[in-house]
C-alpha atoms as a PDB file:
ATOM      1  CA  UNK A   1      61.001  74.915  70.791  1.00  0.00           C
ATOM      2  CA  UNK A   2      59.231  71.404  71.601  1.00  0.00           C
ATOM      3  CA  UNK A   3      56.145  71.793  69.035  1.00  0.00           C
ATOM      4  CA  UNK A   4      54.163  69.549  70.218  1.00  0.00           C
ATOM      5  CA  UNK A   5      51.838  71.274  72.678  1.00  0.00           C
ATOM      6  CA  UNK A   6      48.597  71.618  74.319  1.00  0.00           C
ATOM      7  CA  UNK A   7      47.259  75.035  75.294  1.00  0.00           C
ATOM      8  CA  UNK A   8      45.341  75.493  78.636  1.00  0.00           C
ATOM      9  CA  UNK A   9      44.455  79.179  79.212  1.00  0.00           C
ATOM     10  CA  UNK A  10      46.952  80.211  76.904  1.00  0.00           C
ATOM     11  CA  UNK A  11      49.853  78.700  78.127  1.00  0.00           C
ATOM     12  CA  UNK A  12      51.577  76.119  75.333  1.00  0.00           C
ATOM     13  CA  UNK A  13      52.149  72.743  77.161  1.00  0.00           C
ATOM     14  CA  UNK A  14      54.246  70.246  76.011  1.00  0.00           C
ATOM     15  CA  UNK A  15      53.459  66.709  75.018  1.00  0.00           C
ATOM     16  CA  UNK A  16      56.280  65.109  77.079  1.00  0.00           C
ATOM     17  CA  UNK A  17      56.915  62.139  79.297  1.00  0.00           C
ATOM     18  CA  UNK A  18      60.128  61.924  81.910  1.00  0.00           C
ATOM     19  CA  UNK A  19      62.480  60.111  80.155  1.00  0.00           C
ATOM     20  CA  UNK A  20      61.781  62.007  76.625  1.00  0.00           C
ATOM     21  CA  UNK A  21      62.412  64.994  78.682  1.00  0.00           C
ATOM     22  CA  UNK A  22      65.592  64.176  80.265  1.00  0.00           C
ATOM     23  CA  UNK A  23      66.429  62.920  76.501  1.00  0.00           C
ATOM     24  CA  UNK A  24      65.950  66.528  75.211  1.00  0.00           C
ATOM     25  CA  UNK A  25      67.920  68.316  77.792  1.00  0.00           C
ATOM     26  CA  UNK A  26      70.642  65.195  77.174  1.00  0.00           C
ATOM     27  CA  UNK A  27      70.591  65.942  73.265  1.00  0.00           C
ATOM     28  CA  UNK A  28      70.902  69.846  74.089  1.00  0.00           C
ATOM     29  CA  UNK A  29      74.119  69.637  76.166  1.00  0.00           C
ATOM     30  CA  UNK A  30      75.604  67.165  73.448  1.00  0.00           C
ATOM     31  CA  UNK A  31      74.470  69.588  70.712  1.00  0.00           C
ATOM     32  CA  UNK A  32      74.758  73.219  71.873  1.00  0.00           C
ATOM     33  CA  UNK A  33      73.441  75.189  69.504  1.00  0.00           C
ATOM     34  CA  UNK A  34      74.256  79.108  69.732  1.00  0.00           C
ATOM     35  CA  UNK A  35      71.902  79.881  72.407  1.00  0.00           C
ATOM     36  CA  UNK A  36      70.866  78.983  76.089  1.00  0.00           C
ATOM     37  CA  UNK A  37      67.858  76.440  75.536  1.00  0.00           C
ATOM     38  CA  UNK A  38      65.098  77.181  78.415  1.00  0.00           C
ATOM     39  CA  UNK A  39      62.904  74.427  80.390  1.00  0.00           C
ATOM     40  CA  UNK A  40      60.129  75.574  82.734  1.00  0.00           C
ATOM     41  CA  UNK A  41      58.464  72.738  84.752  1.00  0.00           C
ATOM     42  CA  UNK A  42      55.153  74.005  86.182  1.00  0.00           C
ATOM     43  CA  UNK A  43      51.642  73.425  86.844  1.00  0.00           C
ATOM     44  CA  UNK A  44      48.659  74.803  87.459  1.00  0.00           C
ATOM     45  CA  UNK A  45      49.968  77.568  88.979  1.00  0.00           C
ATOM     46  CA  UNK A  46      52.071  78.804  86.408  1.00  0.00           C
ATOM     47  CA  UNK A  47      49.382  78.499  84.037  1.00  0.00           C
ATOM     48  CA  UNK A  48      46.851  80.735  86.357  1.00  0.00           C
ATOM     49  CA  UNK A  49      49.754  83.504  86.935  1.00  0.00           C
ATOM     50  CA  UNK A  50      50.146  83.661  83.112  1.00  0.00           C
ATOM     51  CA  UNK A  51      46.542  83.836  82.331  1.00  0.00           C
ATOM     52  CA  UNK A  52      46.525  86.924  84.453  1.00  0.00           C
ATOM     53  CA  UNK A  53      49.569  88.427  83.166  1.00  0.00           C
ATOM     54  CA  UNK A  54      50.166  88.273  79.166  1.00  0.00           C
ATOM     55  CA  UNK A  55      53.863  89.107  79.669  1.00  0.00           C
ATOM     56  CA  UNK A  56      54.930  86.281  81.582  1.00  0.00           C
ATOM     57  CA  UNK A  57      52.846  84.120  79.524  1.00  0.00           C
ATOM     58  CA  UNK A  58      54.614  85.090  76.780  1.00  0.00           C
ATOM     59  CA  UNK A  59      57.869  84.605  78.951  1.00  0.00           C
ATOM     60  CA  UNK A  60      56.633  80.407  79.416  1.00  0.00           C
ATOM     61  CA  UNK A  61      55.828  80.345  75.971  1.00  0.00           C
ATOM     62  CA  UNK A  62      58.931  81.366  74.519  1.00  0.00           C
ATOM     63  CA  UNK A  63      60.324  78.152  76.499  1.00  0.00           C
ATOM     64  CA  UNK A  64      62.242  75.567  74.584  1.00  0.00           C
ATOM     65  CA  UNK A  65      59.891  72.833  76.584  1.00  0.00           C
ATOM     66  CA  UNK A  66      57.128  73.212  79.038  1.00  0.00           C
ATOM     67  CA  UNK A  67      56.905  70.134  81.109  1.00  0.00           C
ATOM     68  CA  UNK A  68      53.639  69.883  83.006  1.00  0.00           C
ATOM     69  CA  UNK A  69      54.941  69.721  86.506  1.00  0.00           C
ATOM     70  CA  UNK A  70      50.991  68.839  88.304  1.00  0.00           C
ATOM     71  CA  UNK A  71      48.545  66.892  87.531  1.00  0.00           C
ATOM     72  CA  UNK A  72      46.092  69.214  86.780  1.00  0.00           C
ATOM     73  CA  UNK A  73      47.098  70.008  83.184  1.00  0.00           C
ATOM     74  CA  UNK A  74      47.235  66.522  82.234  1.00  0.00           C
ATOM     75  CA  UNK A  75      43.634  65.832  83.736  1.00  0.00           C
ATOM     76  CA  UNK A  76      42.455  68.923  81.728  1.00  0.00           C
ATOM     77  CA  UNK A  77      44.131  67.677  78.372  1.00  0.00           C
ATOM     78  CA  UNK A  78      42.822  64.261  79.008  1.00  0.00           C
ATOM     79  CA  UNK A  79      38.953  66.011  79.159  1.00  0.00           C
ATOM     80  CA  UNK A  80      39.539  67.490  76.113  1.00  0.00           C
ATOM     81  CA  UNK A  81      40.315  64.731  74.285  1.00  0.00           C
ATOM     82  CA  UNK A  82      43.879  66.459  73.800  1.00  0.00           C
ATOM     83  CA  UNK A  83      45.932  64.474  76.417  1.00  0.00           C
ATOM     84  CA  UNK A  84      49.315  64.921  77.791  1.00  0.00           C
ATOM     85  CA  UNK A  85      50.691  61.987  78.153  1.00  0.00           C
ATOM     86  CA  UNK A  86      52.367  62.209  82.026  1.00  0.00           C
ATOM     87  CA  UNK A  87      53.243  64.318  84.824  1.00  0.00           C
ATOM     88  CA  UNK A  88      56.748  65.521  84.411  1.00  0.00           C
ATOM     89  CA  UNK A  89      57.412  67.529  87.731  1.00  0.00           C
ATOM     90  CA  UNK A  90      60.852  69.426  88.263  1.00  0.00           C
ATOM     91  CA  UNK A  91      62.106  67.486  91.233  1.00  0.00           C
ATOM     92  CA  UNK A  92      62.061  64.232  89.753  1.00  0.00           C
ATOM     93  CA  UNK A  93      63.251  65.610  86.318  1.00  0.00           C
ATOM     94  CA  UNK A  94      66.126  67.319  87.888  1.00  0.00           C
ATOM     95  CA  UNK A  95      67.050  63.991  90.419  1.00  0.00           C
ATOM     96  CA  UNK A  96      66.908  61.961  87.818  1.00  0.00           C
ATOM     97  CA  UNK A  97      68.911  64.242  85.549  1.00  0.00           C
ATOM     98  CA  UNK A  98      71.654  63.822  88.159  1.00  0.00           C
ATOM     99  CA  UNK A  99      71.910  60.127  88.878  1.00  0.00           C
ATOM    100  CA  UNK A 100      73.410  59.903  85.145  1.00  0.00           C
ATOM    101  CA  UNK A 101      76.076  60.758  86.922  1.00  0.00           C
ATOM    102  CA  UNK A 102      77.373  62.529  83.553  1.00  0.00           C
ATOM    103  CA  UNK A 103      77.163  66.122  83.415  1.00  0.00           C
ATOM    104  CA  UNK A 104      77.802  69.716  85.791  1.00  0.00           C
ATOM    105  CA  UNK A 105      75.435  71.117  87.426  1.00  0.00           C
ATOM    106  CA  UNK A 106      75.074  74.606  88.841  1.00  0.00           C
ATOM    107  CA  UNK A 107      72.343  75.738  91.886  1.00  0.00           C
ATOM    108  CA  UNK A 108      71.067  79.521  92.007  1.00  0.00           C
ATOM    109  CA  UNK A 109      68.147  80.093  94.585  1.00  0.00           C
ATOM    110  CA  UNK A 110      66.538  79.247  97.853  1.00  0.00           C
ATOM    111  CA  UNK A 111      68.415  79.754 100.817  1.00  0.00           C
ATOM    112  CA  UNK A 112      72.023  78.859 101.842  1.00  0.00           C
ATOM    113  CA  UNK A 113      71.074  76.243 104.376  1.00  0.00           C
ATOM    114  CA  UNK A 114      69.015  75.126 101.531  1.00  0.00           C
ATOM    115  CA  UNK A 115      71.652  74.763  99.178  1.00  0.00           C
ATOM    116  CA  UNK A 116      74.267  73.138 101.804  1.00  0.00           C
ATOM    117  CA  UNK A 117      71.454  70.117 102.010  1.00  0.00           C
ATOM    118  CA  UNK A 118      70.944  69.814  98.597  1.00  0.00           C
ATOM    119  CA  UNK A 119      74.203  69.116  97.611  1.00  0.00           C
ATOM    120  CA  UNK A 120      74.968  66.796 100.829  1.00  0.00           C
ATOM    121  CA  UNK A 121      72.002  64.975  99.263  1.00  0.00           C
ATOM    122  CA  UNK A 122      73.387  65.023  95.810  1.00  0.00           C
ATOM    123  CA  UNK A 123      76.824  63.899  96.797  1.00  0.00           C
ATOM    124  CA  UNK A 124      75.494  60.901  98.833  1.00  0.00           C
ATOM    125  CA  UNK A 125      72.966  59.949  96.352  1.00  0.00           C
ATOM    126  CA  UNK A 126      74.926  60.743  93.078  1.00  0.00           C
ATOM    127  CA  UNK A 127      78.443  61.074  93.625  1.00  0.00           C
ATOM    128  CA  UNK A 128      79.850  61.031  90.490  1.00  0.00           C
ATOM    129  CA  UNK A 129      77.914  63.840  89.263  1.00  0.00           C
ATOM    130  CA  UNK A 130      80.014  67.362  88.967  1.00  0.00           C
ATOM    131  CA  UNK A 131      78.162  69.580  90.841  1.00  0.00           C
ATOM    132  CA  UNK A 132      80.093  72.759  90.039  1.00  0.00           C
ATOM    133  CA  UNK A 133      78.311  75.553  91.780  1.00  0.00           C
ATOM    134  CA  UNK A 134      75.702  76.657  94.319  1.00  0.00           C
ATOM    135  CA  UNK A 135      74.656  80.429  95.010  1.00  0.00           C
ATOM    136  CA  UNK A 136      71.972  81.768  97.006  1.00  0.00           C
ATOM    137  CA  UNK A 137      71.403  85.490  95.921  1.00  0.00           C
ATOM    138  CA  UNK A 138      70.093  88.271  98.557  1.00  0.00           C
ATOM    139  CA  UNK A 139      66.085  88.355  98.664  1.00  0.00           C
ATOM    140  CA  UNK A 140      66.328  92.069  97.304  1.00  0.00           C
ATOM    141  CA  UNK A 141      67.046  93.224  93.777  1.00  0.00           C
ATOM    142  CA  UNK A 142      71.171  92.815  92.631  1.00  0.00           C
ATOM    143  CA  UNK A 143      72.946  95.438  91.854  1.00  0.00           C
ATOM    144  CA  UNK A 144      74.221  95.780  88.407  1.00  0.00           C
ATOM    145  CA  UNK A 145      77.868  94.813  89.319  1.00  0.00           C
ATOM    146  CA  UNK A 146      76.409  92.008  91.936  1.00  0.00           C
ATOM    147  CA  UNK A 147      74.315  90.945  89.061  1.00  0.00           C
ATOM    148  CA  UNK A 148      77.432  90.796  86.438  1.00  0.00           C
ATOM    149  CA  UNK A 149      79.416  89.358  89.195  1.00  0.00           C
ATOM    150  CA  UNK A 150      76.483  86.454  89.115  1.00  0.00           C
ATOM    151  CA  UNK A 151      76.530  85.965  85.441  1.00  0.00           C
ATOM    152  CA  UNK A 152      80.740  85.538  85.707  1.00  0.00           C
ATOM    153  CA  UNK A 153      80.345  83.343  88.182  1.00  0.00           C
ATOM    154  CA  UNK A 154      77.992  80.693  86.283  1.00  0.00           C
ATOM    155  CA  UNK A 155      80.025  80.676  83.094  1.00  0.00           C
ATOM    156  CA  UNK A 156      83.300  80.718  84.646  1.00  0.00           C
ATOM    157  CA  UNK A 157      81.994  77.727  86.446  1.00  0.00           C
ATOM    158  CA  UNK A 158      81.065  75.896  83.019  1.00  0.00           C
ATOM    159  CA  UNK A 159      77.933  73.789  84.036  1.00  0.00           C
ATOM    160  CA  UNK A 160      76.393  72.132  81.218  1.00  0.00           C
ATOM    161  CA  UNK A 161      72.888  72.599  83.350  1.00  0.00           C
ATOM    162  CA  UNK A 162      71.788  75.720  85.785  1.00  0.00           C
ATOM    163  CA  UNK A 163      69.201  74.788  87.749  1.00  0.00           C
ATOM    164  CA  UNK A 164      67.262  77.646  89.047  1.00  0.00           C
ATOM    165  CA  UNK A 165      65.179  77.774  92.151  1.00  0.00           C
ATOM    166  CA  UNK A 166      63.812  81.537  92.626  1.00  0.00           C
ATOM    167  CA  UNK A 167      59.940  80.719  92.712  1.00  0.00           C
ATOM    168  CA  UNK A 168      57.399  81.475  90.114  1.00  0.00           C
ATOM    169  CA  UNK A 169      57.077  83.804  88.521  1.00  0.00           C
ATOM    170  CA  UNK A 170      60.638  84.906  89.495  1.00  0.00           C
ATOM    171  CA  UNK A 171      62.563  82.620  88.025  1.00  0.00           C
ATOM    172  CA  UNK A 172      61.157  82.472  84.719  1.00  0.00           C
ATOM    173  CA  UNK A 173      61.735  86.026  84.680  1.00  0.00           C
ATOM    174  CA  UNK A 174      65.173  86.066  86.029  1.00  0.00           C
ATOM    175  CA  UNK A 175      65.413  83.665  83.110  1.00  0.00           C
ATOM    176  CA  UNK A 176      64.482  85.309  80.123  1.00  0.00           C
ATOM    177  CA  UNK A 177      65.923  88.447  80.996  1.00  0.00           C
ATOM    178  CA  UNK A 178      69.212  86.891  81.574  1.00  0.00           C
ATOM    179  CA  UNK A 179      69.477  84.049  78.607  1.00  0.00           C
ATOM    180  CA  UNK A 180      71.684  86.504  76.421  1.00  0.00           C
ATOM    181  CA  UNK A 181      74.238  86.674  78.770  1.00  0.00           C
ATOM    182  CA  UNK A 182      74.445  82.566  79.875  1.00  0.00           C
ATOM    183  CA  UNK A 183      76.879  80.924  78.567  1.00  0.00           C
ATOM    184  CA  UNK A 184      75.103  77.348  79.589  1.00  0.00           C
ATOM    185  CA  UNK A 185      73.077  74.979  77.362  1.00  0.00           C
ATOM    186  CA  UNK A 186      70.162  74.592  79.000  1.00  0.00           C
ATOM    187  CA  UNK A 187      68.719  76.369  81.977  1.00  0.00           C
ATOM    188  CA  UNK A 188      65.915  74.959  83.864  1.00  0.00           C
ATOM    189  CA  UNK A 189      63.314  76.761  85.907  1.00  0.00           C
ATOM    190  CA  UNK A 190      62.632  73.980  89.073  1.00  0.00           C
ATOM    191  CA  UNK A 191      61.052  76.262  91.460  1.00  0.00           C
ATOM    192  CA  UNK A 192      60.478  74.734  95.005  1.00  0.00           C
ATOM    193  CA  UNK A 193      62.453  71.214  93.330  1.00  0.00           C
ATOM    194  CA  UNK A 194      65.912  72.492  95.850  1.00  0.00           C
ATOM    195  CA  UNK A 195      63.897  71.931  99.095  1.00  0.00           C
ATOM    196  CA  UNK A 196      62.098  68.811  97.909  1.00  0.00           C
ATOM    197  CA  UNK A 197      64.983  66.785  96.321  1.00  0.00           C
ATOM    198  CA  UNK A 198      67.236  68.144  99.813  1.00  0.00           C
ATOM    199  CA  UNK A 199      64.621  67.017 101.597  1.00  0.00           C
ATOM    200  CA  UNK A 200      64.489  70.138 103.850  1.00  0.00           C
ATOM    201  CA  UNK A 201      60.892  70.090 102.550  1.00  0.00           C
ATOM    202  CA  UNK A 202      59.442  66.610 102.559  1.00  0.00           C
ATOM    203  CA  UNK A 203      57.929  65.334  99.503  1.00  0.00           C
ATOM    204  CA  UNK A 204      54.415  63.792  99.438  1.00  0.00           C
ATOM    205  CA  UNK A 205      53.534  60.292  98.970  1.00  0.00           C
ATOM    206  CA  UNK A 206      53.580  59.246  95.252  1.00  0.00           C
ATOM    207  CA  UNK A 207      49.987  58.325  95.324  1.00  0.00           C
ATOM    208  CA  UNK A 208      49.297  61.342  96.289  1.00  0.00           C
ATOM    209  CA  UNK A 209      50.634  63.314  93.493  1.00  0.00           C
ATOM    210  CA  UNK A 210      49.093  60.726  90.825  1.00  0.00           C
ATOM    211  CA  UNK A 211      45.769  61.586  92.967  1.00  0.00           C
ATOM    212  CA  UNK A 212      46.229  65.118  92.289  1.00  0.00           C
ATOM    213  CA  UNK A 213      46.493  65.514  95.999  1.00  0.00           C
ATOM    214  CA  UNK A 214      49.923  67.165  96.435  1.00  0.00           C
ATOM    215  CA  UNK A 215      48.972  70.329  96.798  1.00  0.00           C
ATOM    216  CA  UNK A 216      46.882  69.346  99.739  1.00  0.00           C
ATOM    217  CA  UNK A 217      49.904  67.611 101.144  1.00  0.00           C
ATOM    218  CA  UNK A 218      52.230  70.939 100.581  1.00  0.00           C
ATOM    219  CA  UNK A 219      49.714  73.063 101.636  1.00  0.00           C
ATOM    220  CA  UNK A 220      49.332  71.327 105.223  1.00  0.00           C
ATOM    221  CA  UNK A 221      52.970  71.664 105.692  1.00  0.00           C
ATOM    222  CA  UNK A 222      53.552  75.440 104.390  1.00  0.00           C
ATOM    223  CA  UNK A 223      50.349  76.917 104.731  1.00  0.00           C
ATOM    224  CA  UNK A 224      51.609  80.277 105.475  1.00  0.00           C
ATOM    225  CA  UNK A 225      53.378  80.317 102.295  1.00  0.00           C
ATOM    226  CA  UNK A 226      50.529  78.829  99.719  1.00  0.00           C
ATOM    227  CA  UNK A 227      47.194  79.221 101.297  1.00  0.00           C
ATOM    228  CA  UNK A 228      46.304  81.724  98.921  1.00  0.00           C
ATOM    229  CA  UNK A 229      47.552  79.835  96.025  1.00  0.00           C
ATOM    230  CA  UNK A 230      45.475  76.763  96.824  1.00  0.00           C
ATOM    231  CA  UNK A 231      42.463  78.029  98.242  1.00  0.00           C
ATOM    232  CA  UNK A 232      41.963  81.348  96.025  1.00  0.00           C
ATOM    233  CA  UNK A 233      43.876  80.965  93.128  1.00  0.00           C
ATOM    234  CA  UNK A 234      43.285  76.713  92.553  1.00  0.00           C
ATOM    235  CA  UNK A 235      39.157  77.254  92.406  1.00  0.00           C
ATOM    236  CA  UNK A 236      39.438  80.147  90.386  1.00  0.00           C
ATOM    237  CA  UNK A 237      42.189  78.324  88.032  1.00  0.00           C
ATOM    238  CA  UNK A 238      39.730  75.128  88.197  1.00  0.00           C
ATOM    239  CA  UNK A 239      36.322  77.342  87.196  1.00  0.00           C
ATOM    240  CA  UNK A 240      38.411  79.519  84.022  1.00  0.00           C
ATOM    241  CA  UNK A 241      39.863  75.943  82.779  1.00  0.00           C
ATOM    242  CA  UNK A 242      36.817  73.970  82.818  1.00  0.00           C
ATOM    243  CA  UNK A 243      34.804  76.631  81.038  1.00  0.00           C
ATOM    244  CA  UNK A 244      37.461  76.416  78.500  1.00  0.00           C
ATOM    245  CA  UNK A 245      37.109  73.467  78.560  1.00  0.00           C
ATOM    246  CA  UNK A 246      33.453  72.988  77.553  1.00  0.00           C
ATOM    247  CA  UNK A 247      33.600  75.566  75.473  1.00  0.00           C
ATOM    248  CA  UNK A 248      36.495  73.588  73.363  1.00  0.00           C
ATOM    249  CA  UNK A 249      33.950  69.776  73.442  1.00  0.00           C
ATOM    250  CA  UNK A 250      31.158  72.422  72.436  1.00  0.00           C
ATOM    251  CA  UNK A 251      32.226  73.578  69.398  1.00  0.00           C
ATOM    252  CA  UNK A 252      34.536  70.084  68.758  1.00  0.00           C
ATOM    253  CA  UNK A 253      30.703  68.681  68.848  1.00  0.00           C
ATOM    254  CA  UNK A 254      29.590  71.303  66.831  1.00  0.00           C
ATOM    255  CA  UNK A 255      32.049  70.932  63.866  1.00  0.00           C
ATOM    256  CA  UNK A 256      31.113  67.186  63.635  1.00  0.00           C
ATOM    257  CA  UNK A 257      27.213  67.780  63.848  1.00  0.00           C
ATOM    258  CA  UNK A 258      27.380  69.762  60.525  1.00  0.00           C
END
């Protein structure tokens, strides 16, 4: 696990940049140890969901790195005097990944049409990276034998990275619940990072996502799908941090008064 962290609402963030990210997940393929190693890439978001539910927040925590994937976290950790030092979001941590050109990578999630983009993308963009599998599973529970037939599948394919696309909380789920049976060095949770990086989903604006503005962006071209995590769950994610917030400068103020 990446020990360096800040908590926000419980959830153990880690003190990462891009490139000492994509450095980790490097050293992990070139050093396998005798487990799957497990990166989830999320923001604020993730960090709301697991406030509300202690189980999945014990899921994220259990992660071998937590790279703060929004901008929100990092604004947080910079109010507490605490700061992370960067956004790391999944798409850019999983493009970049792939233009080293190095390794093999394996897809699961999002939709088939998705997937067929992606790696047209991929192979235009990065050709001499192995891209050694792609599956989009049924939007229903697997059965057990489709679900061993998955597991096969991925380590008869060998990938030294599977990239996972399922959503949150899904994914991280799917994850944990599955990491005894991978035989893969590091799996990486990436959530909506297969449409952006395909572009079947367009990206915003850089300046928007170092103004904290993606979601706005996002939200005016899939409203439908994230109204409710925006306008419901951001405010209420926004009042619970800030009060934490305070309440952390309070008593920091506190300790040095006496």
């Amino acid at each position: 696990m990446y020990t360096d962290r800040v908590t926000i609402l419980g959830s153990e963030v880690s003190r990462v940049t891009l490139s000492q990210a994509l450095a980790k997940l490097e050293h992990w393929i070139q050093q396998p140890g005798d487990r799957c190693r497990f990166i989830v890439a999320t923001g604020f978001h993730g960090i709301w969901v697991a406030h509300q539910d202690r189980a999945f927040r014990d899921i994220i925590n259990s992660s071998d790195l937590f790279c703060p994937d929004g901008i929100a976290p990092v604004w947080l950790s910079r109010l507490r005097g605490d700061p992370l030092p960067e956004r790391v979001a999944g798409p850019d941590l999983m493009r970049e990944f792939i233009r080293s050109n190095r390794y093999r990578s394996f897809f699961y999630g999002d939709t088939e049409a998705t997937l067929e983009a992606l790696q047209h993308r991929l192979a235009v963009e990065s050709p001499g990276h192995k891209l050694v599998g792609a599956y989009s599973p049924p939007f229903r529970p697997l059965t057990v034998p489709e679900d061993e037939s998955v597991m096969q599948m991925i380590n008869d394919a060998k990938p030294d990275v599977l990239w996972v696309g399922l959503g949150l909380p899904k994914q991280e789920q799917w994850i944990h619940s599955h990491m005894q049976e991978l035989k893969v060095p590091v799996v990486v949770a990436v959530g909506a990072a297969f449409s952006l990086v395909s572009g079947t989903i367009k990206r915003a604006p850089q300046w928007m996502g170092n103004a904290g503005l993606e979601w706005l962006w996002r939200l005016s071209h899939e409203p439908k799908k994230l109204w409710r995590r925006d306008l419901i769950d951001g405010p209420r994610f926004v009042y619970h941090a800030l009060k934490e917030t305070w309440e952390i400068r309070s008593a920091a103020r506190s300790s040095t008064s006496r």
